[in-house]
PDB file of N, CA and C in Angstrom:
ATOM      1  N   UNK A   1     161.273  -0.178  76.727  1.00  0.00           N
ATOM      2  CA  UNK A   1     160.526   0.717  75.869  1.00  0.00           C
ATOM      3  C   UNK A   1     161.371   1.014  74.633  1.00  0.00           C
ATOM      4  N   UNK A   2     160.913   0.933  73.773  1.00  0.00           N
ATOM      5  CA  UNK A   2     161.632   1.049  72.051  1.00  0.00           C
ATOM      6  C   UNK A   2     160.857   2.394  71.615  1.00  0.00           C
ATOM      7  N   UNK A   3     161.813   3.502  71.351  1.00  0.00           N
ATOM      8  CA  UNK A   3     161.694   4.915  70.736  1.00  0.00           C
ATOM      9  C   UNK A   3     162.577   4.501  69.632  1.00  0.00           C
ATOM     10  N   UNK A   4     162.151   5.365  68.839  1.00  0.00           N
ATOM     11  CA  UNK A   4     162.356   5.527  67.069  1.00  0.00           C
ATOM     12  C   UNK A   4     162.214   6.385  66.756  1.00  0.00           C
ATOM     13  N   UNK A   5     163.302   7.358  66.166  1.00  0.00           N
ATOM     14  CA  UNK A   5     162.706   8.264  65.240  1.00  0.00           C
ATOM     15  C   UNK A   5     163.482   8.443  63.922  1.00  0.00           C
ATOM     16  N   UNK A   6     162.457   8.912  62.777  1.00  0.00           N
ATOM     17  CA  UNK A   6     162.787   8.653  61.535  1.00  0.00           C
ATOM     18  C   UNK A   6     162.211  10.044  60.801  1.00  0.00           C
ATOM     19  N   UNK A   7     163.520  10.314  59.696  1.00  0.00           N
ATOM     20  CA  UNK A   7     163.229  11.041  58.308  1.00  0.00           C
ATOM     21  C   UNK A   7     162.630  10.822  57.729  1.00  0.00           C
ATOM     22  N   UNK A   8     161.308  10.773  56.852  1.00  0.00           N
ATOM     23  CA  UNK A   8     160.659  10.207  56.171  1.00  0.00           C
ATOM     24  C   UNK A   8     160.507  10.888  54.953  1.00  0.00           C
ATOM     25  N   UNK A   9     161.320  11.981  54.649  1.00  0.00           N
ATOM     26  CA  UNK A   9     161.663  13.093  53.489  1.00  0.00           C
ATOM     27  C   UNK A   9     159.736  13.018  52.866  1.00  0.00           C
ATOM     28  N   UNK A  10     159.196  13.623  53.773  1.00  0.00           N
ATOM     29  CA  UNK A  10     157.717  13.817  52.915  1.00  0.00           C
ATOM     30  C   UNK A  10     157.079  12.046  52.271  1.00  0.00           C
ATOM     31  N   UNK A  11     157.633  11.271  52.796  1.00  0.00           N
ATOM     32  CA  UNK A  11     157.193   9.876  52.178  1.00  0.00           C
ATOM     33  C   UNK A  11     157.174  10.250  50.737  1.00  0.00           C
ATOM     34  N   UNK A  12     158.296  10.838  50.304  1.00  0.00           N
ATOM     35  CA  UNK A  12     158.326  10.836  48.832  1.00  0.00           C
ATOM     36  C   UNK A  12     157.084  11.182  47.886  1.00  0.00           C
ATOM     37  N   UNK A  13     156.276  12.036  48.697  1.00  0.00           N
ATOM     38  CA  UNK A  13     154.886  12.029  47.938  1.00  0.00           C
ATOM     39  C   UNK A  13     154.951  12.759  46.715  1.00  0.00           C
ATOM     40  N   UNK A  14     155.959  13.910  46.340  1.00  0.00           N
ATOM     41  CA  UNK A  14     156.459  14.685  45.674  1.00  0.00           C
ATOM     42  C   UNK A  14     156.941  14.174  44.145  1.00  0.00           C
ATOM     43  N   UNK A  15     157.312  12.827  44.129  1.00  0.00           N
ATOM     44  CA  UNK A  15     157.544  11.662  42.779  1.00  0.00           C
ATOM     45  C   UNK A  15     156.696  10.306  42.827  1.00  0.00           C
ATOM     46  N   UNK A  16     155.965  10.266  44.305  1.00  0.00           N
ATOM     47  CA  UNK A  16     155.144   9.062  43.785  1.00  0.00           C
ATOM     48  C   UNK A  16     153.928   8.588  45.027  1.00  0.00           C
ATOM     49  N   UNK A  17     152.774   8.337  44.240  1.00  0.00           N
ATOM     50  CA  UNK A  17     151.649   8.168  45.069  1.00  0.00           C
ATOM     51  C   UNK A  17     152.152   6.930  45.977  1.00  0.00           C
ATOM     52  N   UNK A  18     152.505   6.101  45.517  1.00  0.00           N
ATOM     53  CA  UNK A  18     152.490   4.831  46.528  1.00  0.00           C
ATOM     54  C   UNK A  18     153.691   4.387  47.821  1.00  0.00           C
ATOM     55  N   UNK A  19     154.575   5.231  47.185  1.00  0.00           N
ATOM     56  CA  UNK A  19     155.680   4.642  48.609  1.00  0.00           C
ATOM     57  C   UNK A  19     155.108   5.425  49.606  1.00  0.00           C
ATOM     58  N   UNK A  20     154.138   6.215  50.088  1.00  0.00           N
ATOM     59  CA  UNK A  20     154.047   6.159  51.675  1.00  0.00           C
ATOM     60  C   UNK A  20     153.418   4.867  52.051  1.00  0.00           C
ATOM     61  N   UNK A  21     152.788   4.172  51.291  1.00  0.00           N
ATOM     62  CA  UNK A  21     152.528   2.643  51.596  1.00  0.00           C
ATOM     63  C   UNK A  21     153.288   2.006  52.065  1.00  0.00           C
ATOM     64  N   UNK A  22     154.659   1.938  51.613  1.00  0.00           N
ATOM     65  CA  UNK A  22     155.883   1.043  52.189  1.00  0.00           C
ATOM     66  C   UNK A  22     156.680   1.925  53.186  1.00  0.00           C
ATOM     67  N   UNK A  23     156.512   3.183  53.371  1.00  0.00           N
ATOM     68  CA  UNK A  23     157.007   3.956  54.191  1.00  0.00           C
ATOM     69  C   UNK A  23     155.799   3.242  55.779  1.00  0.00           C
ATOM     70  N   UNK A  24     154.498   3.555  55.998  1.00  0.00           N
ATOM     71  CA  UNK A  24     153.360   2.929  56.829  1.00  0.00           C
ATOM     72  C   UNK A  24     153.968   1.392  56.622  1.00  0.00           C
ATOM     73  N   UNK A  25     154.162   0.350  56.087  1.00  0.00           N
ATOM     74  CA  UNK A  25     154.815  -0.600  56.557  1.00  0.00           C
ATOM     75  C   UNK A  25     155.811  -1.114  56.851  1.00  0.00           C
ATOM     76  N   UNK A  26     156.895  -0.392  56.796  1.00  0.00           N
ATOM     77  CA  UNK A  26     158.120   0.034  57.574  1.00  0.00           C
ATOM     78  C   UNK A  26     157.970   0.745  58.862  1.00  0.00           C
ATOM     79  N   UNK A  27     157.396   1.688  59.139  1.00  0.00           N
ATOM     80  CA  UNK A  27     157.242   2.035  60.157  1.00  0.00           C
ATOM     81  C   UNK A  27     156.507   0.893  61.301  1.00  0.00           C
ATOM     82  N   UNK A  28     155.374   0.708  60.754  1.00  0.00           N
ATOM     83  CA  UNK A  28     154.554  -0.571  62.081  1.00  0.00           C
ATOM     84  C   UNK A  28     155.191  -1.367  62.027  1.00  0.00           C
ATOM     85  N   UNK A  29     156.010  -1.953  61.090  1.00  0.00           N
ATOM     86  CA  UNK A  29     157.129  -3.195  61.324  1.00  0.00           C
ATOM     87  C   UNK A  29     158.170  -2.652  62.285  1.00  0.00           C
ATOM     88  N   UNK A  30     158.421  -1.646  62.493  1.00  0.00           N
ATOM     89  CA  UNK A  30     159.337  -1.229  63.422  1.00  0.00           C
ATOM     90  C   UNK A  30     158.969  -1.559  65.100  1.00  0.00           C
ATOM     91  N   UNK A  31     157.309  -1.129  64.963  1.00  0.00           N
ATOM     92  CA  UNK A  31     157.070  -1.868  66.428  1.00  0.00           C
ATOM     93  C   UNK A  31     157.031  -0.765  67.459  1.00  0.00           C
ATOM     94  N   UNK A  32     157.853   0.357  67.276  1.00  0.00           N
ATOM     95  CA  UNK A  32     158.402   1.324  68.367  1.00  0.00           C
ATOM     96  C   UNK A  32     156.822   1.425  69.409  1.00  0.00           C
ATOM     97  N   UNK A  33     157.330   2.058  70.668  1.00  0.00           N
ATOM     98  CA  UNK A  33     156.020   2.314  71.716  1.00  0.00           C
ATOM     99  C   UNK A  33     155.798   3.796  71.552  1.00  0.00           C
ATOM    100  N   UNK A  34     157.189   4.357  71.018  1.00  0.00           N
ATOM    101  CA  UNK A  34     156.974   5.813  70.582  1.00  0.00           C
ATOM    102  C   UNK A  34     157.850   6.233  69.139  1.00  0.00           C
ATOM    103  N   UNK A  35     157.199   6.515  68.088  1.00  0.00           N
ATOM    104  CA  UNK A  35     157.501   6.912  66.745  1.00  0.00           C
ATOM    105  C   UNK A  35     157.725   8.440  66.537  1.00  0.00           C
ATOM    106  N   UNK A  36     158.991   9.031  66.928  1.00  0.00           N
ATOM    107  CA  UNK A  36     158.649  10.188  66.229  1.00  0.00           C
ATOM    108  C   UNK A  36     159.479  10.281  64.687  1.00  0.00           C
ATOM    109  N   UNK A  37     158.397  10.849  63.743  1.00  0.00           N
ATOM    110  CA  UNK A  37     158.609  10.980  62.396  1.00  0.00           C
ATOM    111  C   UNK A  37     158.355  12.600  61.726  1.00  0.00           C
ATOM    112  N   UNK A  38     159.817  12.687  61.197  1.00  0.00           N
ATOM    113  CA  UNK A  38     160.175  14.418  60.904  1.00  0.00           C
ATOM    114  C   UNK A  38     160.156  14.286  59.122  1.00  0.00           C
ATOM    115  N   UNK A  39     159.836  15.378  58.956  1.00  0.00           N
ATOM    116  CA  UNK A  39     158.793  15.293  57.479  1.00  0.00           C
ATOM    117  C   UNK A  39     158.227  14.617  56.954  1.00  0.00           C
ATOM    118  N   UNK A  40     156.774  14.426  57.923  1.00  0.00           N
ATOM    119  CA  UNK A  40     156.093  14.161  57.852  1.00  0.00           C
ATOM    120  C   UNK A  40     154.950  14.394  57.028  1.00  0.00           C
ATOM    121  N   UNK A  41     153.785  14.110  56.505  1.00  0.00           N
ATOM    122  CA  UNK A  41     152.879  13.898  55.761  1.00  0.00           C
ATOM    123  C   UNK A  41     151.526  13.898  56.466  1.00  0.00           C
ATOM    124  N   UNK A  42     150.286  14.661  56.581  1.00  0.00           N
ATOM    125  CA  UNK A  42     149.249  14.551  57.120  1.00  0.00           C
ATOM    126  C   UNK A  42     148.505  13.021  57.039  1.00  0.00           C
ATOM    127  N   UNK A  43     148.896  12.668  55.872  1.00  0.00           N
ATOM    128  CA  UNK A  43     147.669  11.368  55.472  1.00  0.00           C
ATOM    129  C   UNK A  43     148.346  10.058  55.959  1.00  0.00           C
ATOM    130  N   UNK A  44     149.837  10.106  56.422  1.00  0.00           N
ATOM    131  CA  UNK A  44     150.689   9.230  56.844  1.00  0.00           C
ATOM    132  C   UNK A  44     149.603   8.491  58.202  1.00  0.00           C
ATOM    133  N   UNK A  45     149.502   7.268  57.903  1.00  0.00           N
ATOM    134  CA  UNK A  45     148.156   6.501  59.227  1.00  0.00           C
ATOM    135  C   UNK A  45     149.439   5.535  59.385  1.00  0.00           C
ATOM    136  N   UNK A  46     148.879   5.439  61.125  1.00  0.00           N
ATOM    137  CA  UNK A  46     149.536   4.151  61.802  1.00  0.00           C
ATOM    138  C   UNK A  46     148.901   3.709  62.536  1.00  0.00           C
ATOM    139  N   UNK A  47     147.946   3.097  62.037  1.00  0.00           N
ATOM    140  CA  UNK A  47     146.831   2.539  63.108  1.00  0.00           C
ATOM    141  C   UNK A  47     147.241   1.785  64.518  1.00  0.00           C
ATOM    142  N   UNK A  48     148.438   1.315  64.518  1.00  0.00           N
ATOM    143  CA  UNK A  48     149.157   0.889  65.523  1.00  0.00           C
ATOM    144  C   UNK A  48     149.375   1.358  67.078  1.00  0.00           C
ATOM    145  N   UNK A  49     148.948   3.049  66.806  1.00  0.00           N
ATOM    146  CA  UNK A  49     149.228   4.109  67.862  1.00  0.00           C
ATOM    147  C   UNK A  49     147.825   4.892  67.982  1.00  0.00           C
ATOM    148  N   UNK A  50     148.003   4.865  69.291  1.00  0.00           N
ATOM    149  CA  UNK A  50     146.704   5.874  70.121  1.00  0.00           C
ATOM    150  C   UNK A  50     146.366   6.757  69.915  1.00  0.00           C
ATOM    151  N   UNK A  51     147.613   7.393  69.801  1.00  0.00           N
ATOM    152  CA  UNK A  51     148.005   8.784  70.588  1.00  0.00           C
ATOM    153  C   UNK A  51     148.559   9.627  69.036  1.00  0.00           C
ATOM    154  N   UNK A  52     148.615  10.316  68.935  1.00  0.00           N
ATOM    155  CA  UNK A  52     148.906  11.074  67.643  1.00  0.00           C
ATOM    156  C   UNK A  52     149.712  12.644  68.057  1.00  0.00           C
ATOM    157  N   UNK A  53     150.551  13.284  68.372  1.00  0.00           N
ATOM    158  CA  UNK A  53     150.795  14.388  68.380  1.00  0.00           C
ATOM    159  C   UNK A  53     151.756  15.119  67.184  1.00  0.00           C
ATOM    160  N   UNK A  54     151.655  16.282  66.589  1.00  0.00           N
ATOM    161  CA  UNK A  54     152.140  16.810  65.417  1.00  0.00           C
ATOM    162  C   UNK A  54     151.887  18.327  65.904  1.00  0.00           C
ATOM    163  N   UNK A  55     153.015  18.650  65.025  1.00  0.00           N
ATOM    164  CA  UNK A  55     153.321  20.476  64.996  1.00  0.00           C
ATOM    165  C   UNK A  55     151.934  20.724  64.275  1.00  0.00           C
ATOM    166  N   UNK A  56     152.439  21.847  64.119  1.00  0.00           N
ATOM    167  CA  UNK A  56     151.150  22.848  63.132  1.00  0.00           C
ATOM    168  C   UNK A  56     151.793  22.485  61.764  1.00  0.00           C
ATOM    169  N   UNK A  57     150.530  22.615  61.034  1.00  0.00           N
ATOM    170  CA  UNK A  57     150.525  22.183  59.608  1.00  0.00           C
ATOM    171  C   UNK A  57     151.598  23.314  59.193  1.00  0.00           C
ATOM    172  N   UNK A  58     152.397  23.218  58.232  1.00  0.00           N
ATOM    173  CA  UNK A  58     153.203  24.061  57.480  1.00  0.00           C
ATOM    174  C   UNK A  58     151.828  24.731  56.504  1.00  0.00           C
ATOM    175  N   UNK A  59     151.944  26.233  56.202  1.00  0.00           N
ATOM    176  CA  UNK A  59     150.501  26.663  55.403  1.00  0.00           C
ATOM    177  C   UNK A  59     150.833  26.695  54.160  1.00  0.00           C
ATOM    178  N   UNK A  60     149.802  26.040  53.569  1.00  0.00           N
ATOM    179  CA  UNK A  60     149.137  25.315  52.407  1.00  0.00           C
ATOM    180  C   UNK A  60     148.915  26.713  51.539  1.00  0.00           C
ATOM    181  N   UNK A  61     149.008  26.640  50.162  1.00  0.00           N
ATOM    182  CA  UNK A  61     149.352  27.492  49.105  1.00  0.00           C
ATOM    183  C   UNK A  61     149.465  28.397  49.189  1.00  0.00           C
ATOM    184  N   UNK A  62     150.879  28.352  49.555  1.00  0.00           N
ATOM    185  CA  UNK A  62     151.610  29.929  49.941  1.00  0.00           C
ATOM    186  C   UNK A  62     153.475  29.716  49.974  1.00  0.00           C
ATOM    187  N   UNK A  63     154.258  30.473  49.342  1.00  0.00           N
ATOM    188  CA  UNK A  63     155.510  30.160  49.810  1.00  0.00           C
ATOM    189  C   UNK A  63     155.917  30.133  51.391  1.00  0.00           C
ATOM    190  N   UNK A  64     156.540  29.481  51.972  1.00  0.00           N
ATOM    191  CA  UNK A  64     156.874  28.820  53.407  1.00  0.00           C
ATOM    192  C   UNK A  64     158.268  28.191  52.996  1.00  0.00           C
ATOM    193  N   UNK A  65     159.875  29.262  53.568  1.00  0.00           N
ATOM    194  CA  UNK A  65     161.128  28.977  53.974  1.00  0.00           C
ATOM    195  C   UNK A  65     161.476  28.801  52.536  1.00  0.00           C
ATOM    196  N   UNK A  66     160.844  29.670  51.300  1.00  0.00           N
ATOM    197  CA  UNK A  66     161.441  29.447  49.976  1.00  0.00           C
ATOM    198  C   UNK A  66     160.862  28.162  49.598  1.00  0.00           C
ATOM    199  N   UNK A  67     159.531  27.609  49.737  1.00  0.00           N
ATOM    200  CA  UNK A  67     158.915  26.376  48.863  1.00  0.00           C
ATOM    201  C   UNK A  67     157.417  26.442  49.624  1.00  0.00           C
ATOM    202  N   UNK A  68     157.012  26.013  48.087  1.00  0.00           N
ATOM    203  CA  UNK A  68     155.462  26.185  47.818  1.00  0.00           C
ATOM    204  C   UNK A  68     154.915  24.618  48.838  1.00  0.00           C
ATOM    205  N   UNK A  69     155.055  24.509  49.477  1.00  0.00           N
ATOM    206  CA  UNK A  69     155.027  23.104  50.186  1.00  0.00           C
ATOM    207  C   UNK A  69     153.701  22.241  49.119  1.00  0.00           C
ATOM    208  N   UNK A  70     152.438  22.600  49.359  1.00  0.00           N
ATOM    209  CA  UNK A  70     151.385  22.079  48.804  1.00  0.00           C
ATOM    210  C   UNK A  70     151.572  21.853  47.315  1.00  0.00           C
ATOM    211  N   UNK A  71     152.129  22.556  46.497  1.00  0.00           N
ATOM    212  CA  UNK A  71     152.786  22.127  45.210  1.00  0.00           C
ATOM    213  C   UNK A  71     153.256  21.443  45.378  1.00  0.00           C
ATOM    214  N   UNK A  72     154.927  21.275  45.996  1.00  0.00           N
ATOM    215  CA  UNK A  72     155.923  20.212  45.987  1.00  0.00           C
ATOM    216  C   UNK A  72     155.360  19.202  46.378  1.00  0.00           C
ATOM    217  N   UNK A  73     154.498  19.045  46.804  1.00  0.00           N
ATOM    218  CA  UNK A  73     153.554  17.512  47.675  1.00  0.00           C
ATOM    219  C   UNK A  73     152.760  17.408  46.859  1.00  0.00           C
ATOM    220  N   UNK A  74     152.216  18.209  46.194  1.00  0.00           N
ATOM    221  CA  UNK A  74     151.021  17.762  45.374  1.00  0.00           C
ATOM    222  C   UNK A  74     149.577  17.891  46.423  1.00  0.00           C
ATOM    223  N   UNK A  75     149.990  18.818  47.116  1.00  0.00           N
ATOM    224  CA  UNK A  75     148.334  18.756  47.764  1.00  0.00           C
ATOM    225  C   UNK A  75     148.633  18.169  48.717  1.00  0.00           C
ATOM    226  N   UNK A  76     149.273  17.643  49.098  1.00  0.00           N
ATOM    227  CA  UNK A  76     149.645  16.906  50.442  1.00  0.00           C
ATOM    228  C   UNK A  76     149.549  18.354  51.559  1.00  0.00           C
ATOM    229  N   UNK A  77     149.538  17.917  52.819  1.00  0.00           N
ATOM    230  CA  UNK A  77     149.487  18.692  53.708  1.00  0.00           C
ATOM    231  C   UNK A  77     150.922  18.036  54.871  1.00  0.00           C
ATOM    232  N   UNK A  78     152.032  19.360  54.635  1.00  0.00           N
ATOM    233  CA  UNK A  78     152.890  18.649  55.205  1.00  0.00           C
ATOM    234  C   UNK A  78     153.009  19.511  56.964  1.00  0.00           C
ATOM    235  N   UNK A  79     153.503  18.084  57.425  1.00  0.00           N
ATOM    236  CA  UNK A  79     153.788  18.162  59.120  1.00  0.00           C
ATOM    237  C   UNK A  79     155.207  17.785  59.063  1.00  0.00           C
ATOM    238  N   UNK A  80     155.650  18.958  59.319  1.00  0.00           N
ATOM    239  CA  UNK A  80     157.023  18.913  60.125  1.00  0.00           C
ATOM    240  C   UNK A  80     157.695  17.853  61.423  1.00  0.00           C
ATOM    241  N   UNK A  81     156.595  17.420  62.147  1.00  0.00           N
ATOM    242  CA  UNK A  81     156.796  16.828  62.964  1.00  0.00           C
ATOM    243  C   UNK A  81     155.962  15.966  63.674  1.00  0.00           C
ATOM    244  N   UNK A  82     156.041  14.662  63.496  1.00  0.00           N
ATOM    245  CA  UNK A  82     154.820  14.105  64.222  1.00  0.00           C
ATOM    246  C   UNK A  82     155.506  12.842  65.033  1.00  0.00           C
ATOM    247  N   UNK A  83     154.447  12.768  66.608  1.00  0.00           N
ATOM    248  CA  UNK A  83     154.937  11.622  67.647  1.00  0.00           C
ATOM    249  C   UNK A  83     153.704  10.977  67.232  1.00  0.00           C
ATOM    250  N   UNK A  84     154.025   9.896  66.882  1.00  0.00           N
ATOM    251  CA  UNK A  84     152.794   8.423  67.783  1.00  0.00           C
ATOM    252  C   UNK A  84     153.151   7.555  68.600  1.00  0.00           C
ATOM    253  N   UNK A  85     152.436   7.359  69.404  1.00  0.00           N
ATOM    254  CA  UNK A  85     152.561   7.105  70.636  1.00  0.00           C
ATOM    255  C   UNK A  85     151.681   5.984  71.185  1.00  0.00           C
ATOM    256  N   UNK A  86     152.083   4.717  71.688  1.00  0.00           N
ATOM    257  CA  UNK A  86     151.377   4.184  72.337  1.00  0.00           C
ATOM    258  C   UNK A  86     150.631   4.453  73.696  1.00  0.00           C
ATOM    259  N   UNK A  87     151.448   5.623  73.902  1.00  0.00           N
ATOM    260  CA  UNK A  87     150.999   6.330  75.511  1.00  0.00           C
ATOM    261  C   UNK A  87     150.872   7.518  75.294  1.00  0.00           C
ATOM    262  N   UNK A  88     149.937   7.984  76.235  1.00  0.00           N
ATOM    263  CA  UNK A  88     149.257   9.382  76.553  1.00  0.00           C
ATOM    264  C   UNK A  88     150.359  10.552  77.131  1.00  0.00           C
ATOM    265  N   UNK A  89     150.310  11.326  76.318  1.00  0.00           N
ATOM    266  CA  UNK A  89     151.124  12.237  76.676  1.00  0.00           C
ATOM    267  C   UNK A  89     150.169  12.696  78.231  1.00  0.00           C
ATOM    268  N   UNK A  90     151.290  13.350  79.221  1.00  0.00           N
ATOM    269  CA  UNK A  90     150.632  13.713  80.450  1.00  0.00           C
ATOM    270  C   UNK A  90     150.842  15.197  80.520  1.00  0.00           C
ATOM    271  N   UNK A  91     151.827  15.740  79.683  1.00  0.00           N
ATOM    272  CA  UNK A  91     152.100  17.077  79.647  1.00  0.00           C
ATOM    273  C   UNK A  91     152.554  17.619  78.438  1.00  0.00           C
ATOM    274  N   UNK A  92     152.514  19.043  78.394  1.00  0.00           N
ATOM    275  CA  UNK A  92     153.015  19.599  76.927  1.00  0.00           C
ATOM    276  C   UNK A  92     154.072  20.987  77.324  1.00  0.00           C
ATOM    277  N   UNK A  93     154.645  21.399  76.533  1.00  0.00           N
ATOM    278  CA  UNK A  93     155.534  22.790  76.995  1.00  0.00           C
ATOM    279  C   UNK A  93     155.453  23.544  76.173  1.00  0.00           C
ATOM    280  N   UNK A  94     155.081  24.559  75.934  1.00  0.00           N
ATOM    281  CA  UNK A  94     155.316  25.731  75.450  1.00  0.00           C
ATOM    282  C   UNK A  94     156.201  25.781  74.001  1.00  0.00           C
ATOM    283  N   UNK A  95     156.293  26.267  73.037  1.00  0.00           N
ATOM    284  CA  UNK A  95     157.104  26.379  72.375  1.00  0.00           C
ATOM    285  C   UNK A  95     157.052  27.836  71.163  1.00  0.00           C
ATOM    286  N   UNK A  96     158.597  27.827  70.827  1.00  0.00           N
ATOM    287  CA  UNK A  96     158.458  29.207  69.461  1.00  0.00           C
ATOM    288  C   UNK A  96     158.051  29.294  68.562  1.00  0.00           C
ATOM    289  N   UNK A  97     158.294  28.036  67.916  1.00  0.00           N
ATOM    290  CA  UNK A  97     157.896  27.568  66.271  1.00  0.00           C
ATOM    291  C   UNK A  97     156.941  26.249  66.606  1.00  0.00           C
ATOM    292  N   UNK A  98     156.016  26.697  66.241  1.00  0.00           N
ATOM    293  CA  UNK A  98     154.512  25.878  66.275  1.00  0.00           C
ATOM    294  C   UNK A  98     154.791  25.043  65.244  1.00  0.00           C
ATOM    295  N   UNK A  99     155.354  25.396  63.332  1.00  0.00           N
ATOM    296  CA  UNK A  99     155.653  24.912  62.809  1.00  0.00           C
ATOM    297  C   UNK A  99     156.801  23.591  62.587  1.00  0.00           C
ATOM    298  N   UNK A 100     157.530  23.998  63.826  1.00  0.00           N
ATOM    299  CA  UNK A 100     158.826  22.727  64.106  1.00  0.00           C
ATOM    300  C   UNK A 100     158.990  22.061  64.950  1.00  0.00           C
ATOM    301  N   UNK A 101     158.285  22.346  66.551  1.00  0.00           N
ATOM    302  CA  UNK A 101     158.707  21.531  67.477  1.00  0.00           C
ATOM    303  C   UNK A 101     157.247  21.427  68.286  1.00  0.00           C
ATOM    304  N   UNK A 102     157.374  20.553  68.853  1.00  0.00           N
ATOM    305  CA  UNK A 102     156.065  20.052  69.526  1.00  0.00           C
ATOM    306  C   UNK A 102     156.871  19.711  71.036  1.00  0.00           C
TER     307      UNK A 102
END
């Protein structure tokens, strides 16, 4: 089983529409059975994976930890944290920050 996980600093959406394109084909070229990817991007697709799990959206036009997130993205809707998964999660746990950990 091949796990991966990757920074994806917002897929750079913040200076440019197109590299989450090469960010999405870097990632499925990677292959992993489980992807987890930390600053993350809502619109980030990997059609590759089933299974999709992500924190709670960071909230959208409003300051959040000293930054306007939806500004700095441009409207983007950012996720702190997202698994894809070729497999079904069977369980979940509890957590503090909805915003950071899944």
């Amino acid at each position: 089983m091949k796990i991966a996980t990757l920074n994806i600093d917002w897929a750079h959406k913040q200076s440019s529409k197109t590299h989450i394109l090469k960010v999405e084909e870097e990632l499925n070229n990677l292959n992993a059975d489980i992807l987890i990817v930390t600053e993350c991007v809502d619109s980030l697709k990997l059609p590759g994976y089933n299974y999709l799990y992500k924190t709670k959206a960071i909230p959208a036009n409003v300051t959040y930890e000293e930054l306007n997130y939806s500004e700095y993205l441009k409207g983007e809707t950012a996720i702190r944290v997202s698994i894809f998964s070729k497999y079904e999660s069977i369980r979940s746990f509890p957590v503090t920050d909805e915003h950071t950990s899944i």
